[in-house]
Protein backbone atom coordinates (compact mmCIF):
# COMPACT_ATOMS: atom_id res chain seq x y z
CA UNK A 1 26.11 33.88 -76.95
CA UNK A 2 23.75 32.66 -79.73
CA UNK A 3 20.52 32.75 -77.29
CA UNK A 4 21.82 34.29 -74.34
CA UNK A 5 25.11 36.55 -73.99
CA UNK A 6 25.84 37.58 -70.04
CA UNK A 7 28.79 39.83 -69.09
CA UNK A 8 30.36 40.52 -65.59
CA UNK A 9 30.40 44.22 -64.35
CA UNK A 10 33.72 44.27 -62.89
CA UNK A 11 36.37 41.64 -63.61
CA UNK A 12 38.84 43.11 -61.38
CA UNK A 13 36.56 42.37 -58.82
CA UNK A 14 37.36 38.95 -58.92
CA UNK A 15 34.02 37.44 -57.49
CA UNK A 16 30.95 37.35 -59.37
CA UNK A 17 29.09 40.58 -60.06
CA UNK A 18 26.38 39.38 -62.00
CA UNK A 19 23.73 37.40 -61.00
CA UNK A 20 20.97 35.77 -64.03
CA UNK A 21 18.20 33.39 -63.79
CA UNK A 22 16.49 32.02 -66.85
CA UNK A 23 13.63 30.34 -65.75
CA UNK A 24 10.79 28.55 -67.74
CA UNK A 25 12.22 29.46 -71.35
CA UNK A 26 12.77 27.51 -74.23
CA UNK A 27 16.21 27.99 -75.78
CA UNK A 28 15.93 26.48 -79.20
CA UNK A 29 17.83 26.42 -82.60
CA UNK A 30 20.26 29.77 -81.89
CA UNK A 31 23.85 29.86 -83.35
CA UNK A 32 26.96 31.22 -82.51
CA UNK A 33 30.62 31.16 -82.72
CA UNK A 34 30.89 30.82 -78.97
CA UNK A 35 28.30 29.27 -76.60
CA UNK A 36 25.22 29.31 -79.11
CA UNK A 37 22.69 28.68 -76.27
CA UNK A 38 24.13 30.64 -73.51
CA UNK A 39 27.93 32.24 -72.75
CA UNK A 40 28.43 34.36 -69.43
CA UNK A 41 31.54 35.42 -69.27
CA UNK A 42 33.90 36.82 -66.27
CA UNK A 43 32.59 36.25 -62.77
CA UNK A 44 29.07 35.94 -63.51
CA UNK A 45 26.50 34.41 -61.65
CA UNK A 46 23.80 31.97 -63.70
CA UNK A 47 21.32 29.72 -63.13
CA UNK A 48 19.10 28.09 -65.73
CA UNK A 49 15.68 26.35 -64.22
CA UNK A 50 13.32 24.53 -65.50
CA UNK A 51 14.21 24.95 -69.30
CA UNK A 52 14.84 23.20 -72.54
CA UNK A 53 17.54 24.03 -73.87
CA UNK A 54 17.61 22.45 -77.61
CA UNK A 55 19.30 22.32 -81.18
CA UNK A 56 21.78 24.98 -80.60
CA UNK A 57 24.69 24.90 -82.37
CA UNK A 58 28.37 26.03 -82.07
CA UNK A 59 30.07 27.00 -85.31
CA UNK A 60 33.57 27.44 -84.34
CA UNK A 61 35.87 27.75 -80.76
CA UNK A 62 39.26 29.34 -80.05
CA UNK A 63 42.00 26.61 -80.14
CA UNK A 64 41.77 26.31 -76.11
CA UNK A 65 38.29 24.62 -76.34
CA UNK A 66 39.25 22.44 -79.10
CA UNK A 67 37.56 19.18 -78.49
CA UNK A 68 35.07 20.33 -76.40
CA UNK A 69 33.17 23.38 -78.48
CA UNK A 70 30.64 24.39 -75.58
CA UNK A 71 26.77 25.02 -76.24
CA UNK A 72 26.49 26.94 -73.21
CA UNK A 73 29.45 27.95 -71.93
CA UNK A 74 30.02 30.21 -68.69
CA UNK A 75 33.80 30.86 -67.64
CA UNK A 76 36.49 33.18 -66.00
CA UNK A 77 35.46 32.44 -62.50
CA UNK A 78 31.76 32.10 -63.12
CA UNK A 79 29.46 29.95 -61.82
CA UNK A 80 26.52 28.26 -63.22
CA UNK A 81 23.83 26.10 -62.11
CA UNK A 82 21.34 24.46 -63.82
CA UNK A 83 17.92 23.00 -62.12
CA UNK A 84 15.18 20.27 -63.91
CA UNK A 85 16.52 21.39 -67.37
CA UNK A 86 17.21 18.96 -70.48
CA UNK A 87 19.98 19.88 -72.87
CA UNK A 88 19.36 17.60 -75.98
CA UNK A 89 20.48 17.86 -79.78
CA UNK A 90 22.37 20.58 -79.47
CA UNK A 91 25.28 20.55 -82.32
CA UNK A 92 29.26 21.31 -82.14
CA UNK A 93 28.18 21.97 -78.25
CA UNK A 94 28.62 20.45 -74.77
CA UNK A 95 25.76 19.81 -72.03
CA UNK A 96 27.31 22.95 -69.87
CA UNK A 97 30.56 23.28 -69.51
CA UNK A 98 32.50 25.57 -67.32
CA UNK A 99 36.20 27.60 -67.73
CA UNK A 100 37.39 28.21 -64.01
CA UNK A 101 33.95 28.63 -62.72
CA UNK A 102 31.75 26.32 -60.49
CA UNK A 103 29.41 23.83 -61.93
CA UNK A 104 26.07 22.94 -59.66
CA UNK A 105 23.39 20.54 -61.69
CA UNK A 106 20.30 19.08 -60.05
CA UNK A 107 17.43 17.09 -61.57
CA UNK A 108 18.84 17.44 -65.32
CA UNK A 109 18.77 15.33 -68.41
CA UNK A 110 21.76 16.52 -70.98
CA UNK A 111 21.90 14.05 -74.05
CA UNK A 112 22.70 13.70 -77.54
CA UNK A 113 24.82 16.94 -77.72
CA UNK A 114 27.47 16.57 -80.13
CA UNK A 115 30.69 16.69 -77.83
CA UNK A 116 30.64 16.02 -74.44
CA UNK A 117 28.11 15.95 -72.07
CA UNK A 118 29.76 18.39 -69.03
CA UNK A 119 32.95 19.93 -68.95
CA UNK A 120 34.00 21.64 -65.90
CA UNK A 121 37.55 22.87 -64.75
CA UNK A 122 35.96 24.26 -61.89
CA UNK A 123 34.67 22.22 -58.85
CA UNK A 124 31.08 20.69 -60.67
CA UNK A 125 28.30 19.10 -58.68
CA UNK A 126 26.28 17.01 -60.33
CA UNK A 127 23.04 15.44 -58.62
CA UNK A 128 20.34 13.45 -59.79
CA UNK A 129 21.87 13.99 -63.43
CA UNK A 130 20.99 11.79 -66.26
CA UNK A 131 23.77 12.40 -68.96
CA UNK A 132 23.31 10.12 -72.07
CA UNK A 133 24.12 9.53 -75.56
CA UNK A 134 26.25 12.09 -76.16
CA UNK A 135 28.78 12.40 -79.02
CA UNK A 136 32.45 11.95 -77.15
CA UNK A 137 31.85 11.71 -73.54
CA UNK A 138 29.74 12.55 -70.28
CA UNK A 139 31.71 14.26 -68.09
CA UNK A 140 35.61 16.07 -68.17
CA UNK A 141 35.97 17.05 -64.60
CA UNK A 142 39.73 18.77 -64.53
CA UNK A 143 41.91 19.13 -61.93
CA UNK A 144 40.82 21.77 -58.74
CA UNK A 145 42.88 22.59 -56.22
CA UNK A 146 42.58 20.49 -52.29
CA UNK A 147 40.70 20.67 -50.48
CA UNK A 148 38.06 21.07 -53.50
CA UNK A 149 36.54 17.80 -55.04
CA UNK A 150 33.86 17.43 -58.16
CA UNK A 151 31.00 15.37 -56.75
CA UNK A 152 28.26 12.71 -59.10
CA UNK A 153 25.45 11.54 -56.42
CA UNK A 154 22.72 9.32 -57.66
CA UNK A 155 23.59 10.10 -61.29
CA UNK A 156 22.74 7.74 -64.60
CA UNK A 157 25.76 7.83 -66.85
CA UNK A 158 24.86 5.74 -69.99
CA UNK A 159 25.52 5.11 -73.97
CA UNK A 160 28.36 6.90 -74.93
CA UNK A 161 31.19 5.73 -77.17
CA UNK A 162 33.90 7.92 -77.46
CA UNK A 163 36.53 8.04 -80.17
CA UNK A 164 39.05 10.52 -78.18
CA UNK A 165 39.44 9.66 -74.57
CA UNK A 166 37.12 8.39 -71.82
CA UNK A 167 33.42 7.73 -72.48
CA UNK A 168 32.06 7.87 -69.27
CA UNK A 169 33.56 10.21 -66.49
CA UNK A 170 37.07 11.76 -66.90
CA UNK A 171 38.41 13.00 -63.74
CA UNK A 172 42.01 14.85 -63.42
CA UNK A 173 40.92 16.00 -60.21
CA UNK A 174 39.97 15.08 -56.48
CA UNK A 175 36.28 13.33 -57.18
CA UNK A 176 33.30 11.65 -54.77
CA UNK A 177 31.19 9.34 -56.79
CA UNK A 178 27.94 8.17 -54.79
CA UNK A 179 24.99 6.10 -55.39
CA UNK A 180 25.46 6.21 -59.19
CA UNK A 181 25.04 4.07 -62.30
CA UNK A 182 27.56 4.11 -64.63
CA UNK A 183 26.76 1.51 -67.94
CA UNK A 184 27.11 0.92 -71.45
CA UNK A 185 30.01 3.35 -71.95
CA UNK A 186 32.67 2.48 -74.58
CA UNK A 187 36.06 3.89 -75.31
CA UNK A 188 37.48 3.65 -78.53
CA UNK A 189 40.83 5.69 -78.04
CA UNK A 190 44.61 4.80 -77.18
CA UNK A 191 46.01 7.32 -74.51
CA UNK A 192 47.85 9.00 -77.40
CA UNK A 193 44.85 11.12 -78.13
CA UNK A 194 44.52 12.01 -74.13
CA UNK A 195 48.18 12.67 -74.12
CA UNK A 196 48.84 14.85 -76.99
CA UNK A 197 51.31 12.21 -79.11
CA UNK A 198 52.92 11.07 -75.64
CA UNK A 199 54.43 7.46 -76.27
CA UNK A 200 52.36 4.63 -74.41
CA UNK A 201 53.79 1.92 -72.47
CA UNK A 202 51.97 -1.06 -72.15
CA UNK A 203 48.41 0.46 -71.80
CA UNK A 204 46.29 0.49 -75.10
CA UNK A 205 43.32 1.49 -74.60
CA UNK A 206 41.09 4.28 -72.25
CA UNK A 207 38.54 3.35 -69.28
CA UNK A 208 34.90 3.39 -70.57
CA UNK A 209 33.32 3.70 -67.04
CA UNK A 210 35.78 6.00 -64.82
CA UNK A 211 39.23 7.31 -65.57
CA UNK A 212 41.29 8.62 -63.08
CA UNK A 213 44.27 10.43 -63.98
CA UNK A 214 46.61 13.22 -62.75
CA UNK A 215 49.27 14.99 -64.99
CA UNK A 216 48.95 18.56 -64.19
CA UNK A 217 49.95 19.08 -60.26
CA UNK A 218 52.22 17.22 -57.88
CA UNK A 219 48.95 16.52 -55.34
CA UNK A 220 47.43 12.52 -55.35
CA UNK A 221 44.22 13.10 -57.49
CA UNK A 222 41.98 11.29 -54.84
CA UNK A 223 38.98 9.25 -56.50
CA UNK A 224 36.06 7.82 -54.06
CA UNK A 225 33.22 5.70 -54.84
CA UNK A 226 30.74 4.34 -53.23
CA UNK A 227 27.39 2.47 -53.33
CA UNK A 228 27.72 2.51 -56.92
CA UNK A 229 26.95 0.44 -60.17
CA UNK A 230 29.90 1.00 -62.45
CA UNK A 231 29.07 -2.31 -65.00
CA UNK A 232 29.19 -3.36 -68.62
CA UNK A 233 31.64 -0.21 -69.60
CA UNK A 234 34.30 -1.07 -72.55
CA UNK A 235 37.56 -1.27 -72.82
CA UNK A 236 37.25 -1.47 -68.60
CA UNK A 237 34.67 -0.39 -65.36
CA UNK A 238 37.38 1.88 -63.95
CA UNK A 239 41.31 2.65 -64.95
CA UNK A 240 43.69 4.46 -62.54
CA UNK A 241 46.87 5.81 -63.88
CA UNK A 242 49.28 6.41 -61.48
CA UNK A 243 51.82 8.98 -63.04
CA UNK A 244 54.54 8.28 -63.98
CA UNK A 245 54.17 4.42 -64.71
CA UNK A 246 52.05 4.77 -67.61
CA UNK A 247 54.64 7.00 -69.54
CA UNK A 248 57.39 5.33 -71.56
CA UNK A 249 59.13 8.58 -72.36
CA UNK A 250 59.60 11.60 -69.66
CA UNK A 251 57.17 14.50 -69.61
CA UNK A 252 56.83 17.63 -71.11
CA UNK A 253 58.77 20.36 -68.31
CA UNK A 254 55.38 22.00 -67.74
CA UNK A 255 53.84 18.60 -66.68
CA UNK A 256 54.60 17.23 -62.73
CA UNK A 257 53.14 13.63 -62.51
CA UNK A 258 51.63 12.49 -59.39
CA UNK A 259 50.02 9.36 -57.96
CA UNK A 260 46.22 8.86 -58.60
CA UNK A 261 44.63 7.33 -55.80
CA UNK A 262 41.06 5.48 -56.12
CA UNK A 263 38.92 3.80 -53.28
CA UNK A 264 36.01 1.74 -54.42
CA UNK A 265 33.66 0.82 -51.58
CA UNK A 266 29.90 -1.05 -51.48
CA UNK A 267 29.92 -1.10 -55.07
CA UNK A 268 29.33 -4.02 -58.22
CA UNK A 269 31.98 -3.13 -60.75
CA UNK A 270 34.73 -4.60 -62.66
CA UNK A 271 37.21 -4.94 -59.94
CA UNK A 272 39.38 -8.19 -59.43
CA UNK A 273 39.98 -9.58 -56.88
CA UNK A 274 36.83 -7.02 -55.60
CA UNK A 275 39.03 -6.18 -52.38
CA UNK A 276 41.85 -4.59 -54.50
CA UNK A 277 40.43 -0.80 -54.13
CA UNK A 278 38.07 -1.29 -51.16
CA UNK A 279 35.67 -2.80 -49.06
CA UNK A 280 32.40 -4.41 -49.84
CA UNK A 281 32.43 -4.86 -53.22
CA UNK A 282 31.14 -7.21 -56.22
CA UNK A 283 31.68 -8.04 -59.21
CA UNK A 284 28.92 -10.13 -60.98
CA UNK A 285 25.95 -8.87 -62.91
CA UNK A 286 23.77 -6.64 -61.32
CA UNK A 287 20.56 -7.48 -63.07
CA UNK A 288 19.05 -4.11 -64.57
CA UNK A 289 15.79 -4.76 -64.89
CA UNK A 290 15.91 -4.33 -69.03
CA UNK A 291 18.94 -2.79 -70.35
CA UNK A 292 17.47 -3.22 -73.93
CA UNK A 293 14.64 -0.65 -73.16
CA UNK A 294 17.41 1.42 -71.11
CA UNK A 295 15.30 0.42 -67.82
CA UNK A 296 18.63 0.26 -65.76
CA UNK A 297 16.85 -0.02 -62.41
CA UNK A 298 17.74 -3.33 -60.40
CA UNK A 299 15.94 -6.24 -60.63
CA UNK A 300 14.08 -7.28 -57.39
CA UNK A 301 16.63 -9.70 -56.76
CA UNK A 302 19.65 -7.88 -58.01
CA UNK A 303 22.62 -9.05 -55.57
CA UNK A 304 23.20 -4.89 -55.75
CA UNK A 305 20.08 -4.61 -53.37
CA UNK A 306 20.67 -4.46 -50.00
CA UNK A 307 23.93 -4.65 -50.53
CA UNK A 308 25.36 -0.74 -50.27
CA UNK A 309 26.63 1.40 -46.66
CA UNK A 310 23.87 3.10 -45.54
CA UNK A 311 25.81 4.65 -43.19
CA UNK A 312 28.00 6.74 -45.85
CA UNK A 313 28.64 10.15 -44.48
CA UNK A 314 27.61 11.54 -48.53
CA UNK A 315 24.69 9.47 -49.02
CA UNK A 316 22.11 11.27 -49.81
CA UNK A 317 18.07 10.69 -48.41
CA UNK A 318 16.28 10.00 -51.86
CA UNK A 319 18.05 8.84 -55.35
CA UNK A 320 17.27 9.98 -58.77
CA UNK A 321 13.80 9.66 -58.64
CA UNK A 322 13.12 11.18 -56.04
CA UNK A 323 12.48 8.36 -54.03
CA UNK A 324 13.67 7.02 -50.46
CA UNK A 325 17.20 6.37 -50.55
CA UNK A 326 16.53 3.20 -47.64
CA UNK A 327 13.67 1.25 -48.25
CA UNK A 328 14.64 -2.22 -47.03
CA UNK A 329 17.18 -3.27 -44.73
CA UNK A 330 19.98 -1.10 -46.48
CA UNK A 331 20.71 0.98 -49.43
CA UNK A 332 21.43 -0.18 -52.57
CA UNK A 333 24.23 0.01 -55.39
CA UNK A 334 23.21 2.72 -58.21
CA UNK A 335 21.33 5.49 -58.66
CA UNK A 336 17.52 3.58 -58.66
CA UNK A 337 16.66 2.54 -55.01
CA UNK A 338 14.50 -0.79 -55.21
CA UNK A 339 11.06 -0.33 -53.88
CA UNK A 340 9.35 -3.71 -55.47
CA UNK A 341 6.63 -4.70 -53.89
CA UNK A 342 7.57 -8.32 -53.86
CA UNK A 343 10.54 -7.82 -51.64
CA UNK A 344 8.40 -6.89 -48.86
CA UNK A 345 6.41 -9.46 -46.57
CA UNK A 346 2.75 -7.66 -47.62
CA UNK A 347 2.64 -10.64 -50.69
CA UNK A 348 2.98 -13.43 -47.82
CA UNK A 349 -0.36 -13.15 -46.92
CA UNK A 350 -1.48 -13.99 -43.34
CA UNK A 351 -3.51 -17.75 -44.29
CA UNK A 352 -2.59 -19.60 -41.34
CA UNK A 353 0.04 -17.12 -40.44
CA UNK A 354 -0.87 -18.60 -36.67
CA UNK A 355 -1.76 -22.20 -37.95
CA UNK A 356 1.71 -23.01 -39.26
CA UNK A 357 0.84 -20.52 -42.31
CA UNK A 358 1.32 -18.31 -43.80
CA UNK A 359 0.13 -20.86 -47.12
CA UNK A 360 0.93 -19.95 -50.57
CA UNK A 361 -2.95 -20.67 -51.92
CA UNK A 362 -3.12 -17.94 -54.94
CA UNK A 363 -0.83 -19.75 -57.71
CA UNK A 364 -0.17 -19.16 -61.11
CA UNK A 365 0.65 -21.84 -63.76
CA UNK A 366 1.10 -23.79 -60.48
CA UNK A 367 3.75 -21.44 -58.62
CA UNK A 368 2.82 -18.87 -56.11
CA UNK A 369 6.49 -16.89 -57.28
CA UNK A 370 9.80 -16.47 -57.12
CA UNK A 371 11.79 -14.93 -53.91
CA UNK A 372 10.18 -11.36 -55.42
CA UNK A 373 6.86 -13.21 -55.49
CA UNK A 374 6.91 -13.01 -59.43
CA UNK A 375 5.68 -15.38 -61.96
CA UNK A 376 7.25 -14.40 -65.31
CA UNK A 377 5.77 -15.86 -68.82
CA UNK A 378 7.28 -15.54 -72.21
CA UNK A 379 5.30 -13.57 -74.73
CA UNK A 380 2.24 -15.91 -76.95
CA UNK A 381 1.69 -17.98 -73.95
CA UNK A 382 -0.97 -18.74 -71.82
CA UNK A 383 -1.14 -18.82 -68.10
CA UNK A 384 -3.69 -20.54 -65.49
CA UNK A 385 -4.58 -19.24 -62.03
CA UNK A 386 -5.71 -21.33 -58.72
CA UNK A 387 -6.43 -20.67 -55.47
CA UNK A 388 -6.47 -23.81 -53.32
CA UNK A 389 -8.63 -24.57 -50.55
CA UNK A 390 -6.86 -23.33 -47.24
CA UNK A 391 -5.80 -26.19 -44.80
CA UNK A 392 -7.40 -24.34 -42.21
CA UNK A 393 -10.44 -24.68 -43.95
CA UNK A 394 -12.28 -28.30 -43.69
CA UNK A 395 -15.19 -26.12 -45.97
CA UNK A 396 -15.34 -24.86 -49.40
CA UNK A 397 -13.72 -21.43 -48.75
CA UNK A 398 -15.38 -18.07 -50.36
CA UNK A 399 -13.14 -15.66 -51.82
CA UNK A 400 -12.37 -12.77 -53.79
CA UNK A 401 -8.78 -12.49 -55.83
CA UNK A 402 -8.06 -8.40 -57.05
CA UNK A 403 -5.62 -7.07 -59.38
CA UNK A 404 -4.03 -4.18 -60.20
CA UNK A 405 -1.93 -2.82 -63.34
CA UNK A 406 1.59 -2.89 -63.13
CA UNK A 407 3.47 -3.61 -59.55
CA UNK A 408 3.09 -1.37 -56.73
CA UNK A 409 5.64 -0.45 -54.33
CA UNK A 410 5.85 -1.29 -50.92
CA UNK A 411 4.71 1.66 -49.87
CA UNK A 412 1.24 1.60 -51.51
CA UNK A 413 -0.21 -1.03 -48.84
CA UNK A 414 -3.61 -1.09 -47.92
CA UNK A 415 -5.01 -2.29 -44.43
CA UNK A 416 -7.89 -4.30 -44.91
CA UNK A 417 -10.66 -3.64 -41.69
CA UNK A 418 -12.22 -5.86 -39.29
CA UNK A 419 -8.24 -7.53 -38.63
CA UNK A 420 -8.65 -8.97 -42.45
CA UNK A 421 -4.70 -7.76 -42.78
CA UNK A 422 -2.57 -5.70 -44.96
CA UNK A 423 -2.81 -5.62 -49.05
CA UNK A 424 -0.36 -4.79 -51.31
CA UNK A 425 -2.76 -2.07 -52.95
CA UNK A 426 -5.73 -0.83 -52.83
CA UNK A 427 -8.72 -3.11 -54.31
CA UNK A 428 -11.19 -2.06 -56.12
CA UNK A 429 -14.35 -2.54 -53.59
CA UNK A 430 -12.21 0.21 -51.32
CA UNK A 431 -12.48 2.58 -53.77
CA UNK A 432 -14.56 1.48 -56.73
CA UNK A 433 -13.84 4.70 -58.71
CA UNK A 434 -10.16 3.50 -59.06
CA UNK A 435 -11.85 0.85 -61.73
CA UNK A 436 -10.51 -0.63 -63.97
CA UNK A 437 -7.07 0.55 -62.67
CA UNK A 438 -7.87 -2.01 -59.53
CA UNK A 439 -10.55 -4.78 -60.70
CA UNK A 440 -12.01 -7.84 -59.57
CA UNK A 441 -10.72 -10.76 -61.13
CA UNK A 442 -12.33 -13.62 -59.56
CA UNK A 443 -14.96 -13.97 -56.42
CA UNK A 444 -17.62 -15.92 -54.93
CA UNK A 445 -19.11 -13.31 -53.18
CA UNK A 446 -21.27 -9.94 -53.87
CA UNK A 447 -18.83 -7.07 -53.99
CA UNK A 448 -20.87 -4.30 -54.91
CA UNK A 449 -20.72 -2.44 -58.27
CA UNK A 450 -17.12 -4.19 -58.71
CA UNK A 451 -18.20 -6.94 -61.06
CA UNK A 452 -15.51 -10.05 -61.31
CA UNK A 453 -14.24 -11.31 -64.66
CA UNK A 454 -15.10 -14.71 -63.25
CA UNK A 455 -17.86 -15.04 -61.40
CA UNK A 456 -17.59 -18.21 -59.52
CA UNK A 457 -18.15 -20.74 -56.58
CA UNK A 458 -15.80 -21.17 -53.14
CA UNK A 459 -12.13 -22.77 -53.94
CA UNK A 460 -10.86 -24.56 -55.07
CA UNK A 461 -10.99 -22.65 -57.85
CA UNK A 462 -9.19 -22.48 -61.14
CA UNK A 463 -9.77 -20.21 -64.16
CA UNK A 464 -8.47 -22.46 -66.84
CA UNK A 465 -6.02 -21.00 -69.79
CA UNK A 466 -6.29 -17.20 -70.38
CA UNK A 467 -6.02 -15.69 -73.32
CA UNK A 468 -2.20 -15.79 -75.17
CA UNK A 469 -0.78 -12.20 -74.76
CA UNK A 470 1.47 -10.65 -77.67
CA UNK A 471 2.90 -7.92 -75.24
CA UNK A 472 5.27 -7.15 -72.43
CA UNK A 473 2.52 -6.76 -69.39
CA UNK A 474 2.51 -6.99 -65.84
CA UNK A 475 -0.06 -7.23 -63.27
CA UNK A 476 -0.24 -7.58 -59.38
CA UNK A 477 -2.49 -10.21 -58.02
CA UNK A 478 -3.94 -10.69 -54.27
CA UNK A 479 -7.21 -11.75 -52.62
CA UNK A 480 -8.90 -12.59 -49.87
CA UNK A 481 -10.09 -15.79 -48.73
CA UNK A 482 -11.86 -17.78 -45.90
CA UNK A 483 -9.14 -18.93 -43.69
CA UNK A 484 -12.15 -20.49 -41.83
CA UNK A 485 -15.85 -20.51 -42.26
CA UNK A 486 -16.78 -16.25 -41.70
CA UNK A 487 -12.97 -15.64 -41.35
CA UNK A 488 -11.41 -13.64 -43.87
CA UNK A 489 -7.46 -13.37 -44.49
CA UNK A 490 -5.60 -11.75 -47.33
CA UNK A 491 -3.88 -14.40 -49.45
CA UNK A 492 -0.19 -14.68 -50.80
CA UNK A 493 0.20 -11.76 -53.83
CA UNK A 494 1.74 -12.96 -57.29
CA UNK A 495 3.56 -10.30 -59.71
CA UNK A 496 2.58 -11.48 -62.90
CA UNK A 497 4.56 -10.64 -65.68
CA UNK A 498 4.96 -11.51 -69.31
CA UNK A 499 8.29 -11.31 -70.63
C-alpha cells in the first residue's frame, strides 16, 4: 500500500466492513512491495473517483500474482470501484486488479501500466472504459461462478501486444461484451505460456482480440457479444477453445475441462463464414475514421452504422462519450455512436424540394458530396466553390453561403424563420458573437456586422481557386439562396475536408 493501505475490520465477517472513497486526489510516484498506489485488503469496500492515479510502481509480488504485479490491488472478497479516473505509467503494476472481490469501472482511462490493464477474479464491470497501451494485456477476467458474468459495455480496447497470453480481453469465465471496440491488439505467445508447459496440439498461437477459454470448472464458460467492433486484432478477432480439444496430452488432476461456448451477434469481426457464431454479422472493414491518429470512431459511411440490434436487452442509452446510443435508424457496431451531420437529410437543402428539388446548387470542385455529403481533398491542393443558379429561378438569384469549423452533428440544427428551413448549424447573422467560429463566406446581400470573405453579385457564382492548405482541416458549408425572386431556401450543405 505505497499511497494508500486499507484494512477490513472483521474478516470473519465475511462481507465487507470497510467502506473508503478517495475522491479528487492525485496518487503519484509511491512505491511498494504490494499495491504501490492503493491495496485494501479483506472485505473492504473502495471506490476511487475522479483521480489520477500515476507513476506508481510495484517492486516485488508473492509468487500467486506472478505475471500480473498489481498497482492497486484490492482482494479477499473486496470490492472496488473506480469512477472518471486515469491510471497511466504506473510501473511493475496493473490498471486495478481484483483477488476474489468485485470490480465496477465507469468513465476510466487505464494505459501504459506495465502489466496488464485489469485483472479481476471477481465478477468486473467495466463501462465506458478506455484501456490502452498497456505492457501485456487489457483485461484477465477469471472464472466466477453461474449465474455471475464479467460485463465490457461501450468500452475501447486498443494497442496492446502481449508477449504471454492474450492481448486484448482474456476471459475464463461467463462474459457479456456490448457495444465495444476492440482493435489493434497483437498476441505474440504460443498457449504454452497460458498453459504452464502443457503440450499444444495444432493451435500455435493466442487470440489478439477475445479469448475464450475454460480450464478450471466443469460449467460451459458462456461468451456473448454483441453490437461490437472486434477488427484488425493479431494472430485472430476472437479464439474459442473448447476443452479438451486443444490439449494433446491429459490434464493436470486439479484441472476439469469444459466446453467454451461463444455467440457473436450484430457485430464486424473476423468471423468466417460470419453466421458461424451468430446472427447479423460482418466481416469487412469497418472504416475508423483514422486509425493512424487512434480516431477509431466510424466513418460516416462505415457499413458498421446502422447496422447493430437496437433492441438488445444490455444495450445501454448513450456509448462512451456520452452520447445517444440511437441516433439514426439503429445502433451501431462499437463503442462511438455516429452522429455526422452528413448522414442526416438537414444537408439536402429544400431548393425545389416541391419543384422536383431538392437541387444540389452549393458544389465544391464541381461535386456537391459524397452519400455523407463530404468533399474530401488531399493536402497542397486547391479547391473551387459554386453555387449555380436554381432552376426555379429564371433570375439571377441572391444568396448568402455560411460556414462553420469542423462538422456538426445532427443534432446542432438550426431553423431558419419566415419557413426559410432547417440549417445544419447555426450561422453567423443568428448569433454574430459566435464569429469567426460561424462566418460568412460568400453573399450578395447586407448581413449586418457579419462581413463575407467574398463579397459578391447573385449566382451563378464561383470563387475561383483558394488558397493550397498544408493541414488536415475540415469545414461545414451551407447557404441560403433565392429559390425564386424574394424566396429564400437553405441550399444543399458540403463537409469539406482536406485529407
Amino acid at each position: 500500500g505505497g499511497g494508500f493501505q486499507i484494512w477490513g475490520a472483521d474478516p470473519a465477517a465475511l462481507v465487507p466492513s470497510s467502506l473508503v472513497a478517495i475522491r479528487n486526489c492525485v496518487i503519484d510516484s509511491n512505491v511498494a512491495s504490494v499495491g504501490a498506489a492503493l491495496w485494501g485488503f479483506s472485505f473492504v469496500n473502495v471506490t476511487v473517483e475522479d483521480c489520477l492515479v500515476t507513476n506508481n510502481s510495484t517492486l516485488g509480488m508473492p509468487p500467486t500474482y506472478q505475471g500480473t504485479t498489481p498497482g492497486v490491488i484490492v482482494e479477499q472478497g473486496s470490492t472496488f470501484e473506480m469512477i472518471r479516473t486515469r491510471l497511466l505509467y504506473n510501473t511493475a503494476g496493473t490498471g486495478a486488479p481484483a483477488v476474489s472481490g468485485i470490480v465496477n469501472l465507469e468513465d476510466c482511462e487505464i494505459g501504459f501500466n506495465d502489466g496488464w490493464g485489469v485483472v479481476a477474479s471477481g465478477p468486473a464491470k467495466l463501462e465506458r472504459v478506455y484501456i490502452h497501451d498497456n505492457q501485456l494485456g487489457a483485461a484477465y477476467l477469471g472464472h466466477i461462478g453461474s449465474p455471475q458474468r464479467h460485463i465490457l459495455r461501450n468500452c475501447l480496447i486498443r494497442s496492446h501486444n502481449n508477449p504471454l497470453g492474450p492481448a486484448a480481453v482474456y476471459l475464463r469465465g461467463a462474459a457479456l461484451i456490448e457495444g465495444c471496440t476492440i482493435t489493434e491488439n497483437q498476441s505474440a505467445a504460443t498457449l504454452d505460456h497460458i498453459l504452464g508447459g502443457a503440450a499444444v496440439g495444432g493451435i500455435t498461437k493466442t487470440g489478439g482480440g477475445v479469448v475464450a477459454m475454460n480450464v478450471y470448472t466443469a460449467g460451459a464458460v458462456d461468451v456473448v457479444i454483441r453490437n461490437s467492433v472486434i477488427w484488425n486484432n493479431l494472430p485472430a478477432d476472437t479464439v474459442l477453445f473448447p476443452a479438451p480439444a486443444f490439449l494433446a496430452q491429459p490434464p493436470p488432476p486439479n484441472i476439469q475441462l469444459a466446453q467454451a461456448s461463444m455467440t457473436v451477434d450484430y457485430s464486424c469481426a473476423g468471423i468466417s463464414p460470419e453466421a458461424a457464431l451468430g446472427t447479423g454479422n460482418i466481416s469487412v472493414d469497418p472504416l475508423f475514421l483514422n486509425p493512424l491518429l487512434s480516431d477509431f470512431r466510424l466513418d460516416p459511411l462505415s457499413p458498421a452504422v446502422d447496422a447493430g440490434d437496437q433492441n438488445s436487452p444490455d444495450i445501454d442509452v448513450i456509448d462512451i462519450l456520452g452520447n445517444l446510443r440511437v441516433v439514426f435508424a439503429n445502433t451501431d457496431m462499437g463503442c462511438f455512436e455516429t452522429a455526422h451531420l452528413g448522414l442526416g437529410s438537414v444537408l439536402d437543402g429544400n431548393v425545389g424540394a416541391g419543384m422536383g428539388g431538392p437541387y444540389n446548387v452549393l458544389k465544391i470542385n464541381g461535386s456537391a458530396g459524397d452519400a455523407a455529403h463530404r468533399v474530401q481533398v488531399p493536402i497542397g491542393t486547391s479547391s473551387t466553390m459554386t453555387l449555380d443558379q436554381p432552376p426555379t429561378n429564371g433570375s439571377p438569384a441572391n444568396f448568402a453561403i455560411f460556414g462553420i469549423w469542423g462538422e456538426p452533428t445532427v443534432f446542432d440544427f438550426f431553423t431558419l424563420p419566415f419557413n426559410i428551413g432547417n440549417m445544419g448549424f447555426i450561422p453567423c447573422p443568428a448569433v454574430p458573437a459566435l464569429e469567426p467560429i460561424t462566418f460568412v463566406f460568400a453573399a450578395s446581400i447586407p448581413l449586418g456586422s457579419c462581413t463575407p470573405i467574398y463579397p459578391w453579385g447573385p449566382a451563378p457564382w464561383s470563387s475561383g481557386p483558394g488558397p493550397v492548405i498544408a493541414f488536415p482541416l475540415k469545414v461545414t458549408f451551407q447557404g441560403v439562396i433565392e429559390e425564386s425572386p424574394g424566396v429564400y431556401k437553405v441550399t444543399n450543405g458540403i463537409v469539406w475536408e482536406t485529407q
